[in-house]
PDB file of N, CA and C in Angstrom:
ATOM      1  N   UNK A   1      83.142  10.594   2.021  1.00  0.00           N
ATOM      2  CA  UNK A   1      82.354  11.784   2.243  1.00  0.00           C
ATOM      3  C   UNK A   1      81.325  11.526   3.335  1.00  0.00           C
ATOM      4  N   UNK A   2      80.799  12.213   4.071  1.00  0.00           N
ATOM      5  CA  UNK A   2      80.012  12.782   5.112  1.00  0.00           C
ATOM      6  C   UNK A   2      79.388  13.761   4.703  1.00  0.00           C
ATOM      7  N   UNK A   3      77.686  13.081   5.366  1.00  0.00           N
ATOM      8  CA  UNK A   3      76.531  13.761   5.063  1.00  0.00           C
ATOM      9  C   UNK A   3      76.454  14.319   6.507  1.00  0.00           C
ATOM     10  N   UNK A   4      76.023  15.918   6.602  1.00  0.00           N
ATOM     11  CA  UNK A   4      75.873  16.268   8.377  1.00  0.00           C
ATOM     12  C   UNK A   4      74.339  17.101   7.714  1.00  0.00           C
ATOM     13  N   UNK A   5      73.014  16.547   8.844  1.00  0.00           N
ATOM     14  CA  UNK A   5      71.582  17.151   9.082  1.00  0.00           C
ATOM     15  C   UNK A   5      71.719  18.140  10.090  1.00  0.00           C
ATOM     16  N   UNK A   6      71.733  19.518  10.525  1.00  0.00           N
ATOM     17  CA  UNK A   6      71.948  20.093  11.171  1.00  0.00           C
ATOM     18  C   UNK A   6      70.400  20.824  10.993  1.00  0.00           C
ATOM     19  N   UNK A   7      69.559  19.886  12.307  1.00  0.00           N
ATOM     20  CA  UNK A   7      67.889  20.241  12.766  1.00  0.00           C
ATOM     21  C   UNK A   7      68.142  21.749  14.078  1.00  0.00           C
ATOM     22  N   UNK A   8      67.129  22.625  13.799  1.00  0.00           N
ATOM     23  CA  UNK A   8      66.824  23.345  14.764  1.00  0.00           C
ATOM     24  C   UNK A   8      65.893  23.976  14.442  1.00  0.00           C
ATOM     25  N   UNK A   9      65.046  24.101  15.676  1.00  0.00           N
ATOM     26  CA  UNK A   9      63.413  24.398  15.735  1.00  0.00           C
ATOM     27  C   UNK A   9      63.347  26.268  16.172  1.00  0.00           C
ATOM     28  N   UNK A  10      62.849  27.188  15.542  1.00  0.00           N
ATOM     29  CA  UNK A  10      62.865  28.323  16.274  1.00  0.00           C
ATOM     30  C   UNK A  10      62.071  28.175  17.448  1.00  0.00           C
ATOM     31  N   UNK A  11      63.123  29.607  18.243  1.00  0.00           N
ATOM     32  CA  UNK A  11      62.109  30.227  19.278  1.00  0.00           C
ATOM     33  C   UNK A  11      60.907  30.088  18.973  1.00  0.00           C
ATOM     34  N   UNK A  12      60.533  29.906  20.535  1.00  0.00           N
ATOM     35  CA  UNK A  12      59.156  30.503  20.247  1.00  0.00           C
ATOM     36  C   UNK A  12      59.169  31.928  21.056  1.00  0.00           C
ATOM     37  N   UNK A  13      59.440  33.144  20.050  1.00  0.00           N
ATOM     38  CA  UNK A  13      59.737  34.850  20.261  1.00  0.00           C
ATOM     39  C   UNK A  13      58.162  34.841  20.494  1.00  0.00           C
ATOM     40  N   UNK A  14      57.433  34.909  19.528  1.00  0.00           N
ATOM     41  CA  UNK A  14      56.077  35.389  20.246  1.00  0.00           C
ATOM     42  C   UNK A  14      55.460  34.947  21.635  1.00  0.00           C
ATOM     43  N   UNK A  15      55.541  33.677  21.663  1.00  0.00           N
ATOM     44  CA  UNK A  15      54.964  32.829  23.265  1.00  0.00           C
ATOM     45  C   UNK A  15      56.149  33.878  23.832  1.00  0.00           C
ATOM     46  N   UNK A  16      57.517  33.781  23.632  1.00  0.00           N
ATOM     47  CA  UNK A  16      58.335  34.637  25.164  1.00  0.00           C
ATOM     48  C   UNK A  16      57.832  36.134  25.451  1.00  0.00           C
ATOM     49  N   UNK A  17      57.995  36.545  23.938  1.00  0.00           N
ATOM     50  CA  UNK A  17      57.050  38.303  24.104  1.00  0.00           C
ATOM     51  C   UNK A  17      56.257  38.659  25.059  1.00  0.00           C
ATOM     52  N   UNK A  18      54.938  37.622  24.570  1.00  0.00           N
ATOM     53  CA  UNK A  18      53.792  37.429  25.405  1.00  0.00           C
ATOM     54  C   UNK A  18      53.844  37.254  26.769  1.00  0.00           C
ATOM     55  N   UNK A  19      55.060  36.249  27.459  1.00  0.00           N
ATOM     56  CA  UNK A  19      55.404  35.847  28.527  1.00  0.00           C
ATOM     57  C   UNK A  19      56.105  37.788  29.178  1.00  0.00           C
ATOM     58  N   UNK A  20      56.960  37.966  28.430  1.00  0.00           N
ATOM     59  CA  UNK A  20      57.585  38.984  28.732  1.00  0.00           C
ATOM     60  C   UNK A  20      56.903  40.287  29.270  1.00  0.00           C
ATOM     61  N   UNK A  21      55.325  40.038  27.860  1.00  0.00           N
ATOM     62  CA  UNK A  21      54.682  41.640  28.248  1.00  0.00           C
ATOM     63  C   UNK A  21      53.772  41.653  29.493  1.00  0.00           C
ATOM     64  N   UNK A  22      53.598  40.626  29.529  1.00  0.00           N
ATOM     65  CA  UNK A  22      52.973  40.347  30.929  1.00  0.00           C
ATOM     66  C   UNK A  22      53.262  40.082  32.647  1.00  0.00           C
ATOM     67  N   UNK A  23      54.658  39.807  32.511  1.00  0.00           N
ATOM     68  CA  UNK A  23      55.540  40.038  33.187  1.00  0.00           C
ATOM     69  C   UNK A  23      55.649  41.395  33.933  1.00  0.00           C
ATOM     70  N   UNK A  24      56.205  42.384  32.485  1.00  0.00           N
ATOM     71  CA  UNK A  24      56.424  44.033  32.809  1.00  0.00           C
ATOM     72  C   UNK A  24      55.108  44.167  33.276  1.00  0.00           C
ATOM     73  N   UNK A  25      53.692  44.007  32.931  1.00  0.00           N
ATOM     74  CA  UNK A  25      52.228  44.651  33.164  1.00  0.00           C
ATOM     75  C   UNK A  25      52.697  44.197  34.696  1.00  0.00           C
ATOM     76  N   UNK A  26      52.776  43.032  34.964  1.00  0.00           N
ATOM     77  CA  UNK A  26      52.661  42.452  36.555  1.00  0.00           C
ATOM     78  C   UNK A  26      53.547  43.485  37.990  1.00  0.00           C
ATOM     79  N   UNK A  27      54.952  43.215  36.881  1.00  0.00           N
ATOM     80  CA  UNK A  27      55.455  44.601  37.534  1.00  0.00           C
ATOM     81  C   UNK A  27      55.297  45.776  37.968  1.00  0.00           C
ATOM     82  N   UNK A  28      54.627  46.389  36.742  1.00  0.00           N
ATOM     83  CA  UNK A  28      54.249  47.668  36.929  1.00  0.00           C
ATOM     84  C   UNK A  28      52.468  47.963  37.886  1.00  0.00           C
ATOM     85  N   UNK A  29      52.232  46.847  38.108  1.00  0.00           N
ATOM     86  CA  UNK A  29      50.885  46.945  38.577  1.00  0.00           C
ATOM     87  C   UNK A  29      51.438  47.315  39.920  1.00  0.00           C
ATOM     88  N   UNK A  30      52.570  46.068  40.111  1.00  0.00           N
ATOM     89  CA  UNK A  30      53.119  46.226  41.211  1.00  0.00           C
ATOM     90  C   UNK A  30      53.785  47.092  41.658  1.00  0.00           C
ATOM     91  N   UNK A  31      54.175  48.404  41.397  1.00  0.00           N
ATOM     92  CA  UNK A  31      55.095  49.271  41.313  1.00  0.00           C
ATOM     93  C   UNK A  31      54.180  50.404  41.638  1.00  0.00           C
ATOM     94  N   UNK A  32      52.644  50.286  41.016  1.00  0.00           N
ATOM     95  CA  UNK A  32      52.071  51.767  40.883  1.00  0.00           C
ATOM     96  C   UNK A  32      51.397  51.547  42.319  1.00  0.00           C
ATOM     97  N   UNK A  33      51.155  49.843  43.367  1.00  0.00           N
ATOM     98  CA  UNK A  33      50.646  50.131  44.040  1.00  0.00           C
ATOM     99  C   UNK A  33      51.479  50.829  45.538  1.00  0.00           C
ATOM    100  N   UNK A  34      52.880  50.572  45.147  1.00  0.00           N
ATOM    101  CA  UNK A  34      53.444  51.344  45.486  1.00  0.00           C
ATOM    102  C   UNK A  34      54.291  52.689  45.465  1.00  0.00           C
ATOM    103  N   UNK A  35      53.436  53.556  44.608  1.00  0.00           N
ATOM    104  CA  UNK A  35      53.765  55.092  44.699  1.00  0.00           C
ATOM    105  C   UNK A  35      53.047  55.952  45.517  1.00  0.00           C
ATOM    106  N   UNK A  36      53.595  56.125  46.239  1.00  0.00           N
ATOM    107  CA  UNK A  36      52.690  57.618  47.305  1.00  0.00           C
ATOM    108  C   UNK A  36      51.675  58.083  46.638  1.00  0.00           C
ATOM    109  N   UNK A  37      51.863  58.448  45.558  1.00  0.00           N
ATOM    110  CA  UNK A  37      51.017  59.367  44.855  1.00  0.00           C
ATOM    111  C   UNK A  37      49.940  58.567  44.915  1.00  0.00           C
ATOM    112  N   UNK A  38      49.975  56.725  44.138  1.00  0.00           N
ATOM    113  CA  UNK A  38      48.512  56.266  43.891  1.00  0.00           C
ATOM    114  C   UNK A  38      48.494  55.571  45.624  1.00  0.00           C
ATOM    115  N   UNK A  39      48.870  55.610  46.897  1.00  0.00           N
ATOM    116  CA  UNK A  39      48.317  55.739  47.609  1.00  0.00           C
ATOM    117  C   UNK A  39      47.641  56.362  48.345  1.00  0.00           C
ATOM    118  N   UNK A  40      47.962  57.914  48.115  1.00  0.00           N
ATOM    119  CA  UNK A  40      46.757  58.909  48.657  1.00  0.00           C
ATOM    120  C   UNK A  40      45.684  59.086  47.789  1.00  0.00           C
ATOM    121  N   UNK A  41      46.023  58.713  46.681  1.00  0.00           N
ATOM    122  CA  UNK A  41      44.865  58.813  45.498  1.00  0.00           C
ATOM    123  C   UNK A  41      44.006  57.394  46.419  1.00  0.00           C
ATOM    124  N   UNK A  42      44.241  56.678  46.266  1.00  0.00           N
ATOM    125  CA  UNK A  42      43.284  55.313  46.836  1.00  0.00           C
ATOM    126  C   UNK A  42      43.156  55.631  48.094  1.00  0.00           C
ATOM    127  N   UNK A  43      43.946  55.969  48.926  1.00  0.00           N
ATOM    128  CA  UNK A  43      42.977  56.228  50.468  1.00  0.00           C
ATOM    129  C   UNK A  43      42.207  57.430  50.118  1.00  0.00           C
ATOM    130  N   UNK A  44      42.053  58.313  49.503  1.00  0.00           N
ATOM    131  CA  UNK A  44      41.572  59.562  49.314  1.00  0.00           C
ATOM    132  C   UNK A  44      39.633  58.808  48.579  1.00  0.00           C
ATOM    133  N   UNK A  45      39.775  57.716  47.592  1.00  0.00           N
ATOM    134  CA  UNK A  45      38.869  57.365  47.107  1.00  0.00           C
ATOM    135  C   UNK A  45      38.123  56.799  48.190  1.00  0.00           C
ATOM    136  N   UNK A  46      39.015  55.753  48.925  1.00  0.00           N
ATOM    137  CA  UNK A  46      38.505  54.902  49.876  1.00  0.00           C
ATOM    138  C   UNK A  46      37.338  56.105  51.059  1.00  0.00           C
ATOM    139  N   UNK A  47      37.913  57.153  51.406  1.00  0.00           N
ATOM    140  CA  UNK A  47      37.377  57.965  52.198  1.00  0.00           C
ATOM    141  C   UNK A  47      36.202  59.195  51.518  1.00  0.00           C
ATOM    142  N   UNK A  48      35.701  58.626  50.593  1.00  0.00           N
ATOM    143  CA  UNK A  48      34.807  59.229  49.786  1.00  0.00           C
ATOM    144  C   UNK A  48      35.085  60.646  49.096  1.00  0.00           C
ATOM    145  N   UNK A  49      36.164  60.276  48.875  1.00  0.00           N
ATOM    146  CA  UNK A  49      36.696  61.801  48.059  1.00  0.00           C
ATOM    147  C   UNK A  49      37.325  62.688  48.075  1.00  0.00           C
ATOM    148  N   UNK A  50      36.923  63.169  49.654  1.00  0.00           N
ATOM    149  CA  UNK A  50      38.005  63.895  50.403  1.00  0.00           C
ATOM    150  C   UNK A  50      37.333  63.508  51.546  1.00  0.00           C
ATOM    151  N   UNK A  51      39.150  64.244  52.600  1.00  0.00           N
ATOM    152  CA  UNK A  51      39.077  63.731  53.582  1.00  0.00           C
ATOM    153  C   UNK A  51      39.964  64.924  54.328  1.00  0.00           C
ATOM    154  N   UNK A  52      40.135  65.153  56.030  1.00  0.00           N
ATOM    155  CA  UNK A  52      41.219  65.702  55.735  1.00  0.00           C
ATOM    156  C   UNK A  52      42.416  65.056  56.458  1.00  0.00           C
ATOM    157  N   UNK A  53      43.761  65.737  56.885  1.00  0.00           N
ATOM    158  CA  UNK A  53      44.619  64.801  56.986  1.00  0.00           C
ATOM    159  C   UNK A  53      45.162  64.141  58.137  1.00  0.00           C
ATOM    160  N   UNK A  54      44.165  63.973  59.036  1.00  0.00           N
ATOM    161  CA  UNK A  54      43.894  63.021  60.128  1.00  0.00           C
ATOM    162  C   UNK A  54      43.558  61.588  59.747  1.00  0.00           C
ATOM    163  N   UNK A  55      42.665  61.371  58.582  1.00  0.00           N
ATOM    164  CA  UNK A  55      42.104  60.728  58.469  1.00  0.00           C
ATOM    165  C   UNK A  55      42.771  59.934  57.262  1.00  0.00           C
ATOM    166  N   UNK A  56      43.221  61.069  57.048  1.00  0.00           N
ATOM    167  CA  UNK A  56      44.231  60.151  55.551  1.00  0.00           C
ATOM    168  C   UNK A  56      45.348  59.402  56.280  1.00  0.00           C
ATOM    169  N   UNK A  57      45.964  59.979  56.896  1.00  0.00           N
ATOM    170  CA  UNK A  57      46.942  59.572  57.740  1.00  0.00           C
ATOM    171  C   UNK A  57      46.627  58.273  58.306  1.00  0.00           C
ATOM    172  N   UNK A  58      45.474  57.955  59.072  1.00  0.00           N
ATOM    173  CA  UNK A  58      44.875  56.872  60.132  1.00  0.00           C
ATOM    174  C   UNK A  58      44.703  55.357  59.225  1.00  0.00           C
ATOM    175  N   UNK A  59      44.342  55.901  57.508  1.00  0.00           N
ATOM    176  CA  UNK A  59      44.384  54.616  56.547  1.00  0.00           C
ATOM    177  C   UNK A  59      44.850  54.804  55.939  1.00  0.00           C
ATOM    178  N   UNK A  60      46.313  55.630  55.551  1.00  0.00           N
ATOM    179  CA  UNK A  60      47.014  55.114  55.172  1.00  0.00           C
ATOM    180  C   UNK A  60      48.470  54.306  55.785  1.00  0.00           C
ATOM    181  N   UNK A  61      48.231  54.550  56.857  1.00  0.00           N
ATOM    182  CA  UNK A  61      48.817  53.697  57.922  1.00  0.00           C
ATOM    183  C   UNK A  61      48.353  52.072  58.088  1.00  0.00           C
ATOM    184  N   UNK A  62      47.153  52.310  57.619  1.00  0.00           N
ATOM    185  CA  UNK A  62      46.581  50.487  57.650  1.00  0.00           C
ATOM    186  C   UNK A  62      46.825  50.076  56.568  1.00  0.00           C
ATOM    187  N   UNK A  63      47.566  50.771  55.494  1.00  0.00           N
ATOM    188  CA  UNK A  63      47.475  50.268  54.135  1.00  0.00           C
ATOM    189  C   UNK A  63      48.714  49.983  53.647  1.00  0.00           C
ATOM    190  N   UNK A  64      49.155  50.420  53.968  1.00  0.00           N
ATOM    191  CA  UNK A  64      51.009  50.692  53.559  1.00  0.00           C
ATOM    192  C   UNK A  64      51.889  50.587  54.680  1.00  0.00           C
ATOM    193  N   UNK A  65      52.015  50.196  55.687  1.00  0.00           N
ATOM    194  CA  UNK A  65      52.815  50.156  56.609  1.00  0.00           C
ATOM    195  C   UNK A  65      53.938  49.809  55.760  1.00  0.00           C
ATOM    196  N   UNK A  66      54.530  49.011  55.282  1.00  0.00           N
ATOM    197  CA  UNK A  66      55.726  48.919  54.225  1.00  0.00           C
ATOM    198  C   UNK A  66      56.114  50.142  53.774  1.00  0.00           C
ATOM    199  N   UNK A  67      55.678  51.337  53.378  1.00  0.00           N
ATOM    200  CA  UNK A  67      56.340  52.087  52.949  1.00  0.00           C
ATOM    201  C   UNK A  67      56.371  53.775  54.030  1.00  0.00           C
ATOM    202  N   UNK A  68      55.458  53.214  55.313  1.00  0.00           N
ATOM    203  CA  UNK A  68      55.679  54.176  56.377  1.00  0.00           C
ATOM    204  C   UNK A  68      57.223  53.673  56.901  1.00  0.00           C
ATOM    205  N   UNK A  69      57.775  52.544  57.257  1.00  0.00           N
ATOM    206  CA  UNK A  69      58.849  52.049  57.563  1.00  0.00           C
ATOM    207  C   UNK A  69      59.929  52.375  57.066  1.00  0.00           C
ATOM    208  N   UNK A  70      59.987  52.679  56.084  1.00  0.00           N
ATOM    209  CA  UNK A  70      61.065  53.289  54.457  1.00  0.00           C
ATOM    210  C   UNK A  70      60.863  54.551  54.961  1.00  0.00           C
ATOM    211  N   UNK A  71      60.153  55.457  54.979  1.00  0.00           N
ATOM    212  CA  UNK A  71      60.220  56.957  54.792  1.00  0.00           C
ATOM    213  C   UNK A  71      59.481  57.161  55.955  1.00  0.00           C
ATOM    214  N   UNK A  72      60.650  58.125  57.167  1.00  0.00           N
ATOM    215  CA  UNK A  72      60.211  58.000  58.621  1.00  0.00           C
ATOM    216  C   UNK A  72      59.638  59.811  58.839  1.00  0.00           C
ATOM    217  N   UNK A  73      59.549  60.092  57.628  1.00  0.00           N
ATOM    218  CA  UNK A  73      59.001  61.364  57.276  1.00  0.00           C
ATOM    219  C   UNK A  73      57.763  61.314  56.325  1.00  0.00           C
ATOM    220  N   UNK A  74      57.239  60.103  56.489  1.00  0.00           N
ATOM    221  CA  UNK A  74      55.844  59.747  55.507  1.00  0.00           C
ATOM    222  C   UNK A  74      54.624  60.447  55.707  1.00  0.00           C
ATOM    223  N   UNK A  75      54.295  61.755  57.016  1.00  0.00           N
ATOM    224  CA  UNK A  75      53.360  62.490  57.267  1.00  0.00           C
ATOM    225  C   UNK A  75      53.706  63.534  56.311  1.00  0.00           C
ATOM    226  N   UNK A  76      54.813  64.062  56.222  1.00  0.00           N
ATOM    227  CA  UNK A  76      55.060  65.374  55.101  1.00  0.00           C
ATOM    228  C   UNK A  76      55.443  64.655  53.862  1.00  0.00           C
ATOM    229  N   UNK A  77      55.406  63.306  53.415  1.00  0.00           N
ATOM    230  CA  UNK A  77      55.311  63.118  51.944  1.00  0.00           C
ATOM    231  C   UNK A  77      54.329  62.835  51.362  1.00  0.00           C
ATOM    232  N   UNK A  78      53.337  62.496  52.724  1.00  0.00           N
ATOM    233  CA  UNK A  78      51.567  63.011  52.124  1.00  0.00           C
ATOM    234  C   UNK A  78      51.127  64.462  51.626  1.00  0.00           C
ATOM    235  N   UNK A  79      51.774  64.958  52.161  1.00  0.00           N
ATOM    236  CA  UNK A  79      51.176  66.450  52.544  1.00  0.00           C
ATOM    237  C   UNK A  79      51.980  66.993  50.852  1.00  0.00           C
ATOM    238  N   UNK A  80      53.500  66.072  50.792  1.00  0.00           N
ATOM    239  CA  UNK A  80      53.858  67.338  49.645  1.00  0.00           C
ATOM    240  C   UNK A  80      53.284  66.513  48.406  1.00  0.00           C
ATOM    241  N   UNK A  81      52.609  65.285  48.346  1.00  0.00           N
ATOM    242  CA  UNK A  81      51.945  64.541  47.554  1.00  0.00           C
ATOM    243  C   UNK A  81      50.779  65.375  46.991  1.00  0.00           C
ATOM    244  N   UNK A  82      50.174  65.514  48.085  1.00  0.00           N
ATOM    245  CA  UNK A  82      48.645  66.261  47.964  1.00  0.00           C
ATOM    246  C   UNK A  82      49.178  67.603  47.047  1.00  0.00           C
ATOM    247  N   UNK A  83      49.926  68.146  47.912  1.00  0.00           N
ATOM    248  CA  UNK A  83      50.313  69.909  47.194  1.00  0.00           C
ATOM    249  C   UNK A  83      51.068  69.720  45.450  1.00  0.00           C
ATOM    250  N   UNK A  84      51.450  68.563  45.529  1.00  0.00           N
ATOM    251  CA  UNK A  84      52.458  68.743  43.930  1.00  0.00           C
ATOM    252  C   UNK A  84      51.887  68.284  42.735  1.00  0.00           C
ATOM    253  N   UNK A  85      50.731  66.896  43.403  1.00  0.00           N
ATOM    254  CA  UNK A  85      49.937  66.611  42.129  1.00  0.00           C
ATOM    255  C   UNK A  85      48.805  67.732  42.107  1.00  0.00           C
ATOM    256  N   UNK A  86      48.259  67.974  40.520  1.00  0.00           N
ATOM    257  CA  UNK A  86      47.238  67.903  40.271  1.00  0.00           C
ATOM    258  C   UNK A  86      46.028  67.409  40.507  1.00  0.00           C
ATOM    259  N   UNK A  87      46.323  66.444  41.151  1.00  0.00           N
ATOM    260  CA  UNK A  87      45.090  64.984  41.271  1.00  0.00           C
ATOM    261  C   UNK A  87      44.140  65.843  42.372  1.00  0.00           C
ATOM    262  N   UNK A  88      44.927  66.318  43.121  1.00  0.00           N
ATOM    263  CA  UNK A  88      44.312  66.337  43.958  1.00  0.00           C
ATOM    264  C   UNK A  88      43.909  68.651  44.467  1.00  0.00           C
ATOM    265  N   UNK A  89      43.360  68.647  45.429  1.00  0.00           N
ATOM    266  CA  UNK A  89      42.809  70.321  45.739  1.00  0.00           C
ATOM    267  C   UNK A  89      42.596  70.411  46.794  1.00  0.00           C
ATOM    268  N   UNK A  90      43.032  71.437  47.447  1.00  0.00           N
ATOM    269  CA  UNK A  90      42.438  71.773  48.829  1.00  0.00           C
ATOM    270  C   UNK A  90      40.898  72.110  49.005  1.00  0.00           C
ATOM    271  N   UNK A  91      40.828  71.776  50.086  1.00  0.00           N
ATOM    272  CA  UNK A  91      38.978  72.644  50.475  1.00  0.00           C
ATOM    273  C   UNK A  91      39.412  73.596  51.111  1.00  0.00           C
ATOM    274  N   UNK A  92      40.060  73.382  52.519  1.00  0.00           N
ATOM    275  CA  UNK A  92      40.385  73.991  53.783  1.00  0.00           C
ATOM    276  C   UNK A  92      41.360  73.465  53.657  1.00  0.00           C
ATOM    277  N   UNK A  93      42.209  74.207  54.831  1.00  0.00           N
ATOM    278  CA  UNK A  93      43.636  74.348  55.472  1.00  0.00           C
ATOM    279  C   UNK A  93      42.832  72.389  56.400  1.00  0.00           C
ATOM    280  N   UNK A  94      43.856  71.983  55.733  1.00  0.00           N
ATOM    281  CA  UNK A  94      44.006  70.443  56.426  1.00  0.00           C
ATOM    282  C   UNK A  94      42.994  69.606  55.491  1.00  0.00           C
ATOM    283  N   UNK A  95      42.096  70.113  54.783  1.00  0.00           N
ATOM    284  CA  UNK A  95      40.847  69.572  54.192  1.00  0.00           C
ATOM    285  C   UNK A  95      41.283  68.995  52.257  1.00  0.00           C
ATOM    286  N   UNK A  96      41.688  68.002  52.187  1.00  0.00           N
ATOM    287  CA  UNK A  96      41.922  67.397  50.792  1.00  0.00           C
ATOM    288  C   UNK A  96      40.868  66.785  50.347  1.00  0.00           C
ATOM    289  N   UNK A  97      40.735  67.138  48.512  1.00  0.00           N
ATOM    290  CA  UNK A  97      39.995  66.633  47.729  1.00  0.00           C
ATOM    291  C   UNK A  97      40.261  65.839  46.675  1.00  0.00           C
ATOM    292  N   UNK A  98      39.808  65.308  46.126  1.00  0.00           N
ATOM    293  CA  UNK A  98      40.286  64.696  44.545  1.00  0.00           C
ATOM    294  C   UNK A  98      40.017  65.590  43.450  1.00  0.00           C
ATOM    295  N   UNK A  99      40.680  66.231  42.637  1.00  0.00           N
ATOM    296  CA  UNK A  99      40.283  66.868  41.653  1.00  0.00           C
ATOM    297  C   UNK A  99      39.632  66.559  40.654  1.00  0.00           C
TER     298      UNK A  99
END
């Protein structure tokens, strides 16, 4: 007869979880700093609130060049950014606010 010890240590599921949920957070941090939306929201802050869209245009060009390169129509996906969220309100014709 034969005796067989068959050792095994669990996962460690919580340490990977942990590894995991922080991971997705990293991702998604990374993800939101690239949505149009939270970039006119942040150049819009950066420019004290409102601005209008000369000026949005001029930094968000210093800010994102990566995603002016991708979308060679990135002047009217500001513009339909501004008009579709909520976030944001007109003053004037060309004149954007933060809501």
């Amino acid at each position: 007869m034969h005796e067989y010890v068959i050792m095994w240590s669990r996962p460690k599921a919580v340490r990977s979880m942990l590894l995991d949920l922080s991971s997705m957070a990293r991702d998604t941090a990374n993800r939101l700093t690239s949505i149009w939306r939270a970039i006119v929201k942040n150049a819009l802050i950066a420019l004290g609130g409102s601005a209008d869209l000369q000026s949005l245009y001029s930094i968000i060009q210093g800010e994102a060049p990566d995603k002016l390169q991708a979308n060679k129509n990135w002047q009217a996906k500001i513009r339909q950014v501004l008009q579709t969220y909520k976030d944001f309100s007109p003053v004037e014709r060309g004149v954007w606010k933060l809501a």
